[in-house]
Structures are given as structure tokens and as C-alpha cells.
PDB file of N, CA and C in Angstrom:
ATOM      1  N   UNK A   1     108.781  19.402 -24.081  1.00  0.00           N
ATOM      2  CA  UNK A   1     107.434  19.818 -23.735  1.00  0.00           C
ATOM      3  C   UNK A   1     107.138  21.212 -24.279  1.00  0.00           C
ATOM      4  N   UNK A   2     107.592  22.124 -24.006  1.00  0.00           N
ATOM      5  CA  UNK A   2     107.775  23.950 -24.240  1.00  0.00           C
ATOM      6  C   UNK A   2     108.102  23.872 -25.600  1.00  0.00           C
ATOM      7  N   UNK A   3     109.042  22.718 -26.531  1.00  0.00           N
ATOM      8  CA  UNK A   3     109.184  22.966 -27.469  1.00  0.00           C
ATOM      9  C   UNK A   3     107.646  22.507 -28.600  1.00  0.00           C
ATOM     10  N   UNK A   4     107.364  21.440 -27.935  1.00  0.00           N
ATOM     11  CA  UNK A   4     106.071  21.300 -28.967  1.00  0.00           C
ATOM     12  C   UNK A   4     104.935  22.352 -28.516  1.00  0.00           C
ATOM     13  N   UNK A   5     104.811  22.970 -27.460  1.00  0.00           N
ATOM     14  CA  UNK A   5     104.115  24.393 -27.326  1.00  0.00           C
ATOM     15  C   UNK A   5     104.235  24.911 -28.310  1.00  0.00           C
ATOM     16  N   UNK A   6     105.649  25.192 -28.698  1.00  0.00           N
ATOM     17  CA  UNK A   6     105.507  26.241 -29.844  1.00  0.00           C
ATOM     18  C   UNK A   6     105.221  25.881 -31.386  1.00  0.00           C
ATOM     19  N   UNK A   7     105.913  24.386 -31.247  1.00  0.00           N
ATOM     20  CA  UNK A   7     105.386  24.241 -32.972  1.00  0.00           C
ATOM     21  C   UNK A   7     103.734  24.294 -33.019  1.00  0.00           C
ATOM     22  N   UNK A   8     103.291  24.185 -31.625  1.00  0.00           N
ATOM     23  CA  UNK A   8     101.904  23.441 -32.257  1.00  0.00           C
ATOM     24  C   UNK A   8     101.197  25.067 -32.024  1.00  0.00           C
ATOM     25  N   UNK A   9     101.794  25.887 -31.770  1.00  0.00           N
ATOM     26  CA  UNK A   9     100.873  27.129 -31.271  1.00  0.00           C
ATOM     27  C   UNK A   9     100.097  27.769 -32.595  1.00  0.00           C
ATOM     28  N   UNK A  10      99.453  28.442 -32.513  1.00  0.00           N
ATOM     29  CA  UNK A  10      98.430  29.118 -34.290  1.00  0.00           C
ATOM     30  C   UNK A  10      99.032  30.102 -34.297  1.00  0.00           C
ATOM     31  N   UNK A  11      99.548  31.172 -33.428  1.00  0.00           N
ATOM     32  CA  UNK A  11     100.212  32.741 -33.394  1.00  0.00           C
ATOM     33  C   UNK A  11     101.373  32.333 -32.506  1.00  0.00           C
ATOM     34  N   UNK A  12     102.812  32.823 -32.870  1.00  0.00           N
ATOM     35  CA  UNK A  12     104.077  32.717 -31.690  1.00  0.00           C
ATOM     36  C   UNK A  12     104.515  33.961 -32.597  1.00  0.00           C
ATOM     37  N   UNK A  13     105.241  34.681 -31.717  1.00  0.00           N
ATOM     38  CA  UNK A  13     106.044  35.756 -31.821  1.00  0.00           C
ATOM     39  C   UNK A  13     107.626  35.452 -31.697  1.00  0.00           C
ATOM     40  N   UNK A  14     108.507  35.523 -32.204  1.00  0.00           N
ATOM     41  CA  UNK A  14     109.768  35.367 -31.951  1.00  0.00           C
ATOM     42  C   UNK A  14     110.548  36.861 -31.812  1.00  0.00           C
ATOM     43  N   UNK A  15     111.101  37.164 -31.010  1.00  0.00           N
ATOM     44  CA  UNK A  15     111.962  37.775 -30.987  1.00  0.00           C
ATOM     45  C   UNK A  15     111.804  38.879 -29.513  1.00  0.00           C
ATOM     46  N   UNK A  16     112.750  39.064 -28.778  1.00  0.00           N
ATOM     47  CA  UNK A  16     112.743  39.647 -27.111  1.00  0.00           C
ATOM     48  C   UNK A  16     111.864  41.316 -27.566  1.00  0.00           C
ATOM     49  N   UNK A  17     112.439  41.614 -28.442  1.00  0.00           N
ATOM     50  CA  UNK A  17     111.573  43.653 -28.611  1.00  0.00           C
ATOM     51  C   UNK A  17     110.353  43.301 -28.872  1.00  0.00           C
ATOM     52  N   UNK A  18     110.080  42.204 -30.173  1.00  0.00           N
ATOM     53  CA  UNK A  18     108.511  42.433 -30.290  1.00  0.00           C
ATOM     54  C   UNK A  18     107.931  41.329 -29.393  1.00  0.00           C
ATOM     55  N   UNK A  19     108.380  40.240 -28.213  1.00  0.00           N
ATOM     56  CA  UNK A  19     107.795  40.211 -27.300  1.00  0.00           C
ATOM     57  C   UNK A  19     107.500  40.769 -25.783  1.00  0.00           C
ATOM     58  N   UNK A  20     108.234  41.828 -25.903  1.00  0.00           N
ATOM     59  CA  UNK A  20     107.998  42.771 -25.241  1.00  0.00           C
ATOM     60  C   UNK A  20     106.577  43.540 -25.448  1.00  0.00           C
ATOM     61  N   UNK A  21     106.910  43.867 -26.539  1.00  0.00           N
ATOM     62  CA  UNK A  21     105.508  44.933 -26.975  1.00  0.00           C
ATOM     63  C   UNK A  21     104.728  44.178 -27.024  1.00  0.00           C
ATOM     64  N   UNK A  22     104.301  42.615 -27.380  1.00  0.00           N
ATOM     65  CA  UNK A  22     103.378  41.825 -27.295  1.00  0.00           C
ATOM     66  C   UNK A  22     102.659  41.876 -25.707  1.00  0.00           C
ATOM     67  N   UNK A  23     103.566  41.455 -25.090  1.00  0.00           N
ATOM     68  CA  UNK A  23     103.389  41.382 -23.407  1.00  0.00           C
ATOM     69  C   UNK A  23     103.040  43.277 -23.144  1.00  0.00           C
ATOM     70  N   UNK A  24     103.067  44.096 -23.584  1.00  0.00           N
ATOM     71  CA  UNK A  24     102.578  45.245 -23.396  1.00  0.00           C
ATOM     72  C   UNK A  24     101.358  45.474 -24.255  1.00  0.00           C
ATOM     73  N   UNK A  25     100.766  45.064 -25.158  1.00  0.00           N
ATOM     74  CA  UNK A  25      99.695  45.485 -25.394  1.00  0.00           C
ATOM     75  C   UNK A  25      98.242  43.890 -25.126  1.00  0.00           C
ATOM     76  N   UNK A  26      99.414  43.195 -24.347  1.00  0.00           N
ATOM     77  CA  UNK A  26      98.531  42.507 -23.162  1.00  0.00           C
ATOM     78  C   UNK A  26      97.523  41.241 -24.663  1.00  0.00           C
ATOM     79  N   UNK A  27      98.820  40.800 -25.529  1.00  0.00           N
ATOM     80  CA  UNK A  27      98.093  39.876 -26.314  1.00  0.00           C
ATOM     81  C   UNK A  27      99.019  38.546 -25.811  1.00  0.00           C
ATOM     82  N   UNK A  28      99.411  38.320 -25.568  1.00  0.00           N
ATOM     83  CA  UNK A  28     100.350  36.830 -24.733  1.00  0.00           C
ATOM     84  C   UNK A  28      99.668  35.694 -23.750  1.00  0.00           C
ATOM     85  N   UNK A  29      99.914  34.799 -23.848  1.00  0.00           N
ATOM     86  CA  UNK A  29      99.164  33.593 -23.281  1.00  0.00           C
ATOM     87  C   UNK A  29     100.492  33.584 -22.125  1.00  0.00           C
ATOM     88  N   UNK A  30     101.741  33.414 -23.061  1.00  0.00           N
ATOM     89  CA  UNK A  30     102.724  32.832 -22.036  1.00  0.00           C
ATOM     90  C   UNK A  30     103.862  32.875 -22.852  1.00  0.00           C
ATOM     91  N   UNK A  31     105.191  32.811 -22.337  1.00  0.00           N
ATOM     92  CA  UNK A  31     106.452  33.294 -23.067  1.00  0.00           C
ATOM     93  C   UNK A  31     107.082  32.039 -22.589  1.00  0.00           C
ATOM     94  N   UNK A  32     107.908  31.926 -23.810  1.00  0.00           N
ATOM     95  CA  UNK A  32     109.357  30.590 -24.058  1.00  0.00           C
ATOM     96  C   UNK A  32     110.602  31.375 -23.812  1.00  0.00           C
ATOM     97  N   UNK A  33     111.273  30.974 -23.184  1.00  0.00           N
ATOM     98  CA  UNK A  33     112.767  31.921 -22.984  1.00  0.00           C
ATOM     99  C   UNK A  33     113.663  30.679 -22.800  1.00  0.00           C
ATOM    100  N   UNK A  34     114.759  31.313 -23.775  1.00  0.00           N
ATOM    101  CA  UNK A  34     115.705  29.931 -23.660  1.00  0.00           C
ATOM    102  C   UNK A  34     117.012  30.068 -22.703  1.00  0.00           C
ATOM    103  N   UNK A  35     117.086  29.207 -21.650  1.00  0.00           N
ATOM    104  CA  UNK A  35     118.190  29.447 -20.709  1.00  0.00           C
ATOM    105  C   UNK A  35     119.703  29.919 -20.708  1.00  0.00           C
ATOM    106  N   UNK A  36     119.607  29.682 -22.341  1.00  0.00           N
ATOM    107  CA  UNK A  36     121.702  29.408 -22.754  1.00  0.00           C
ATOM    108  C   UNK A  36     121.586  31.073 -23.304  1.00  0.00           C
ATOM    109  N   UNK A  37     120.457  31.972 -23.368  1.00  0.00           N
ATOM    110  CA  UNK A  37     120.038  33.213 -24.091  1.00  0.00           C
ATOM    111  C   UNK A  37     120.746  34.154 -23.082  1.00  0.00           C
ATOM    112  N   UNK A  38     121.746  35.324 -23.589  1.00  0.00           N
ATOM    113  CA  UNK A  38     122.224  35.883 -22.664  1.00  0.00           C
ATOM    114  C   UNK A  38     120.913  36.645 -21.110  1.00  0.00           C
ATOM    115  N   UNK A  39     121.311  36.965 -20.451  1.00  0.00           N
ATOM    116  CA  UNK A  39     120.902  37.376 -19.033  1.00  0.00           C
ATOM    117  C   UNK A  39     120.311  39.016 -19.228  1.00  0.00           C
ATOM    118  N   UNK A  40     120.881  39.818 -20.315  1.00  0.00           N
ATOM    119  CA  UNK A  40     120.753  41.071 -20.493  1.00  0.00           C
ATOM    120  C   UNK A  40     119.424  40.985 -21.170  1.00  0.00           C
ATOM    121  N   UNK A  41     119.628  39.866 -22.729  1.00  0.00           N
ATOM    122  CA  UNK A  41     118.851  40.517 -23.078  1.00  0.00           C
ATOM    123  C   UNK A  41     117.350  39.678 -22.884  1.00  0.00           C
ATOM    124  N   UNK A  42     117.042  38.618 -22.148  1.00  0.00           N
ATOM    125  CA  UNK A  42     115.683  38.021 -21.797  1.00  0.00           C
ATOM    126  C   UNK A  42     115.097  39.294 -20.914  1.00  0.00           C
ATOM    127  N   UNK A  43     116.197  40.186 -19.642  1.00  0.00           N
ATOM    128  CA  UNK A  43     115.531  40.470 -19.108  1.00  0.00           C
ATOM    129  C   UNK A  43     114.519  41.406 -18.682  1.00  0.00           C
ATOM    130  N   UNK A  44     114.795  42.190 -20.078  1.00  0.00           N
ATOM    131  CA  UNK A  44     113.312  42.537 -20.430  1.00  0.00           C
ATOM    132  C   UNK A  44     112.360  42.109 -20.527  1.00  0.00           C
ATOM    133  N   UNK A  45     112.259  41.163 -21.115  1.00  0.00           N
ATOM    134  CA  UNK A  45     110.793  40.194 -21.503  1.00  0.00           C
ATOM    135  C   UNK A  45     110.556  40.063 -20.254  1.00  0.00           C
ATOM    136  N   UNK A  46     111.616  39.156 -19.329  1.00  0.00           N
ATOM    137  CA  UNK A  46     111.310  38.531 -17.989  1.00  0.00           C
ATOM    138  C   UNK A  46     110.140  39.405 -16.872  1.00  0.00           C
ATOM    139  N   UNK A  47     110.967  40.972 -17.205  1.00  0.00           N
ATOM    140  CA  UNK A  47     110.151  41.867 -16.221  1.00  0.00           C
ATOM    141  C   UNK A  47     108.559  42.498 -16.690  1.00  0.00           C
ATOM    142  N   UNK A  48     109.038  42.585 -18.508  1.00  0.00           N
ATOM    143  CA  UNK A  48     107.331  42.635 -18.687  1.00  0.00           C
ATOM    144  C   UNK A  48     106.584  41.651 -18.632  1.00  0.00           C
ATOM    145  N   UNK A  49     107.019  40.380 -18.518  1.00  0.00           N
ATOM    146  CA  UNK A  49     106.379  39.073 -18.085  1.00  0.00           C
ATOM    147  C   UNK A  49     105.475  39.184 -17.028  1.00  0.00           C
ATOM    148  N   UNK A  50     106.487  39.423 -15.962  1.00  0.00           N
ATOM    149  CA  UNK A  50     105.838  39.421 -14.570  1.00  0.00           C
ATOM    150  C   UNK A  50     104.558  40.707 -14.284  1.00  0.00           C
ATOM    151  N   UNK A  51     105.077  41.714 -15.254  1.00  0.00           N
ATOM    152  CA  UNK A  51     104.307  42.817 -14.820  1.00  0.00           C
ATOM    153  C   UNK A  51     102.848  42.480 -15.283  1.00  0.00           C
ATOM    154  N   UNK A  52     102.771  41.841 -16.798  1.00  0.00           N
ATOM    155  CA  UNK A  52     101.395  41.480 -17.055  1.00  0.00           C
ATOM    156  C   UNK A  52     100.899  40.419 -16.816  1.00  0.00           C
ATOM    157  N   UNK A  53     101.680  39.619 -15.762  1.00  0.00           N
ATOM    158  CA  UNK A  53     101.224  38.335 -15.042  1.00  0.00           C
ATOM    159  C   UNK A  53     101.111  37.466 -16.006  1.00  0.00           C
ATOM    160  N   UNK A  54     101.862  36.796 -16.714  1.00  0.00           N
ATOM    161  CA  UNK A  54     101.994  35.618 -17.745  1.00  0.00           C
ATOM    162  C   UNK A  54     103.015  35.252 -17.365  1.00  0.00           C
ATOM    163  N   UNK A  55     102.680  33.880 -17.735  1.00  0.00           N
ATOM    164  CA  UNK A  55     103.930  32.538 -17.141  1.00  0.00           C
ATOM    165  C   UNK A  55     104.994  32.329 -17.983  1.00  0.00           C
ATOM    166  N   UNK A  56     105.830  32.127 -17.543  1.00  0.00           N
ATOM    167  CA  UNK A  56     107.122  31.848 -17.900  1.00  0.00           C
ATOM    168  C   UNK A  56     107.842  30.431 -18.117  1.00  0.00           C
ATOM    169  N   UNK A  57     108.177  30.360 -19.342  1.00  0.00           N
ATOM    170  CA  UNK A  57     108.619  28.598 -19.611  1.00  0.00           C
ATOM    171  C   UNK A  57     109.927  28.784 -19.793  1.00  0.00           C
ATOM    172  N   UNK A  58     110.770  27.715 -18.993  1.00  0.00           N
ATOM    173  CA  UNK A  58     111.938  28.031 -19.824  1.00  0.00           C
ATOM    174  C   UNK A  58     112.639  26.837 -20.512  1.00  0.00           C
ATOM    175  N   UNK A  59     113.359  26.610 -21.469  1.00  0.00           N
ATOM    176  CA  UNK A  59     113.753  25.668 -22.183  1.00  0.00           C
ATOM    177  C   UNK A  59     115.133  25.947 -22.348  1.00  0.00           C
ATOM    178  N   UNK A  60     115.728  24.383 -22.332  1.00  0.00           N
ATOM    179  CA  UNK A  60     117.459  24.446 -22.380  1.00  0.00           C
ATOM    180  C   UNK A  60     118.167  24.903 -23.617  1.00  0.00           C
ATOM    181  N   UNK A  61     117.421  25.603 -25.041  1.00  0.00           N
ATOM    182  CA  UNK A  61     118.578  25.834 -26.245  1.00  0.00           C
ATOM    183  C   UNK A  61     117.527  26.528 -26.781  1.00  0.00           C
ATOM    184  N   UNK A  62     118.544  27.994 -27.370  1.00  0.00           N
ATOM    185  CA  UNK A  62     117.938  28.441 -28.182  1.00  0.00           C
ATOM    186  C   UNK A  62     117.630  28.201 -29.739  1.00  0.00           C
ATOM    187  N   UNK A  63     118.904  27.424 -30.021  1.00  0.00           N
ATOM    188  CA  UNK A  63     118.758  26.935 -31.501  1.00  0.00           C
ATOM    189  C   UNK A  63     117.494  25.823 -31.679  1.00  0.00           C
ATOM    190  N   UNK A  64     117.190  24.976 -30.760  1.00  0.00           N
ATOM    191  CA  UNK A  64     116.190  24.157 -29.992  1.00  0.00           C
ATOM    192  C   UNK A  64     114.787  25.177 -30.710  1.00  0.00           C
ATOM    193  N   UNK A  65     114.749  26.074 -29.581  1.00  0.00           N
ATOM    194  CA  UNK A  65     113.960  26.923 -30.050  1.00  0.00           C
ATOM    195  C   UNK A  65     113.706  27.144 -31.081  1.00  0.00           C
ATOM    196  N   UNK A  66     114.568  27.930 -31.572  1.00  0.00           N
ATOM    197  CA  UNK A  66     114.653  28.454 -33.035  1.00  0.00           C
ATOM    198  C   UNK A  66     113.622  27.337 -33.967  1.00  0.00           C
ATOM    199  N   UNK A  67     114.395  25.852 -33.694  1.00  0.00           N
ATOM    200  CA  UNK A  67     113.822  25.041 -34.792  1.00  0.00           C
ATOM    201  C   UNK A  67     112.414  24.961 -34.891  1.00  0.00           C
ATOM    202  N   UNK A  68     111.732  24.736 -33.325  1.00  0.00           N
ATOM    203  CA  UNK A  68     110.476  24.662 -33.284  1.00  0.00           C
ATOM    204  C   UNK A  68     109.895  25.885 -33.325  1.00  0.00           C
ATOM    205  N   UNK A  69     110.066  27.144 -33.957  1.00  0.00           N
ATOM    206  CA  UNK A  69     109.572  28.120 -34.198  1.00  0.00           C
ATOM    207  C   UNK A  69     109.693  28.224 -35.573  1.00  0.00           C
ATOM    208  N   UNK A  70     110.490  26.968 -36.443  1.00  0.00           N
ATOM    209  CA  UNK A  70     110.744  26.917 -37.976  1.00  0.00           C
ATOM    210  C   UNK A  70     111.539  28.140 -38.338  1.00  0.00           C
ATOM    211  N   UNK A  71     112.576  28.028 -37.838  1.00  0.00           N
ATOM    212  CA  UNK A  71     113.183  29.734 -37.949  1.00  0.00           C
ATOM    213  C   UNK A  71     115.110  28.413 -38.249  1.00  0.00           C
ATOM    214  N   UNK A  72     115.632  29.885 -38.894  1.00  0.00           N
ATOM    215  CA  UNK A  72     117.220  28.970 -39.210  1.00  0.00           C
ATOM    216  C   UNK A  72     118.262  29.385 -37.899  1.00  0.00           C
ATOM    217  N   UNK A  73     117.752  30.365 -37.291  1.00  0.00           N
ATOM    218  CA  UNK A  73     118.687  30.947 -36.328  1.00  0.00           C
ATOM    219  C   UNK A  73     118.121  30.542 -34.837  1.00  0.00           C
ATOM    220  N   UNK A  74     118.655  30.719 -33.830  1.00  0.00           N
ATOM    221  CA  UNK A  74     118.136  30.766 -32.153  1.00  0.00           C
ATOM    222  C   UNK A  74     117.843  32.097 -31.810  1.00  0.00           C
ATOM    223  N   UNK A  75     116.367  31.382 -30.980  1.00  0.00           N
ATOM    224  CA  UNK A  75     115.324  32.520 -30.655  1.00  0.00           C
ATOM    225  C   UNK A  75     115.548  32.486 -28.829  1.00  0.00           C
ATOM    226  N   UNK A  76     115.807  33.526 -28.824  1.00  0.00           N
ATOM    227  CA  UNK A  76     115.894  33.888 -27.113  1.00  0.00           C
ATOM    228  C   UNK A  76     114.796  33.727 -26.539  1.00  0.00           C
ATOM    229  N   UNK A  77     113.956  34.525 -27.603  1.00  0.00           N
ATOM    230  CA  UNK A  77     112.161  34.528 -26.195  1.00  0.00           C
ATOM    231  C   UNK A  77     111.064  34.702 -27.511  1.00  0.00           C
ATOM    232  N   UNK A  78     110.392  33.610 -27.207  1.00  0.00           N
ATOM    233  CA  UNK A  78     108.994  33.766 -27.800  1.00  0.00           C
ATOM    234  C   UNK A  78     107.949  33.517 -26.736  1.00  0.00           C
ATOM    235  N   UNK A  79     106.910  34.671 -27.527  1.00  0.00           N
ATOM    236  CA  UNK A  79     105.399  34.394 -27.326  1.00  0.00           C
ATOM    237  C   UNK A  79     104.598  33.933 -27.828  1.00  0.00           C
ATOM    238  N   UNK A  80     103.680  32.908 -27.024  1.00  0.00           N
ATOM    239  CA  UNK A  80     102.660  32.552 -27.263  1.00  0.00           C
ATOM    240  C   UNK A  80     101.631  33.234 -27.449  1.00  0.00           C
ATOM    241  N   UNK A  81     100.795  33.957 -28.815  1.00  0.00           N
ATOM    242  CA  UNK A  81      99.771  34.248 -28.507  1.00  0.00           C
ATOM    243  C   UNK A  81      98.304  33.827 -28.016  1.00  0.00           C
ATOM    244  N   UNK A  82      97.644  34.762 -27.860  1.00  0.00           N
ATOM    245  CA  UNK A  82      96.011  34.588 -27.131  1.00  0.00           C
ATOM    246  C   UNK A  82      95.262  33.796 -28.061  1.00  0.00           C
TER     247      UNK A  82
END
């Protein structure tokens, strides 16, 4: 489900720093975070998540991820943009 979110999205952000700053300059619909993604480093995103009140999806693999973001590597946390 979360994974065709992202293929089908027009703007996604990949990566936990620049969805951070995404979720800080308040352009995010909603963030993908992948469960198997270490604990340290989602939980940044997690807390600027909550702070700018956007929902949180989470999905079982980051390589998963990765694919449906058309990327060769696994993506910890993407955003959905606005």
C-alpha cells in the first residue's frame, strides 16, 4: 500500500536529513519510514514528524522502499511532498 504511495507520488524526498528539513520548512504531506531502518537514525524524522503534525506510514523493508522510490540502495524515510 505505502509502497505504491511512493511510486505514484509527483515530489518524494528520500533521505532522513533532507526529510527532516522538508518536515521543517512545513512542505510534507506525510512520511514513509521503513521498520528494519535503524531506531537512531528515523528518530529524527519521527520527532519532526510529530512536531509538524504529519502522519506517519510505516513499511516492512527498506530496500522495498528504496525500489519504489527507483533508487539502487534502501531508503530509511521518505517524504511525501505537498
Amino acid at each position: 500500500m505505502s509502497y505504491e504511495k511512493v511510486a505514484q507520488a509527483k515530489q518524494i524526498i528520500v533521505g532522513t536529513k533532507q526529510t527532516v528539513r522538508a518536515l521543517k520548512d512545513g512542505k510534507v504531506r506525510e512520511v514513509v519510514i521503513a521498520e528494519d531502518a535503524d531506531e537512531t537514525i528515523v528518530r529524527k524524522v519521527v520527532e519532526a514528524a510529530n512536531v509538524a503534525h504529519v502522519p506517519i506510514c510505516k513499511v516492512d523493508s527498506m530496500k522495498k522502499l528504496g525500489k519504489a522510490c527507483k533508487i539502487e540502495v534502501g531508503a530509511a524515510a521518505v517524504a511525501i511532498i505537498r
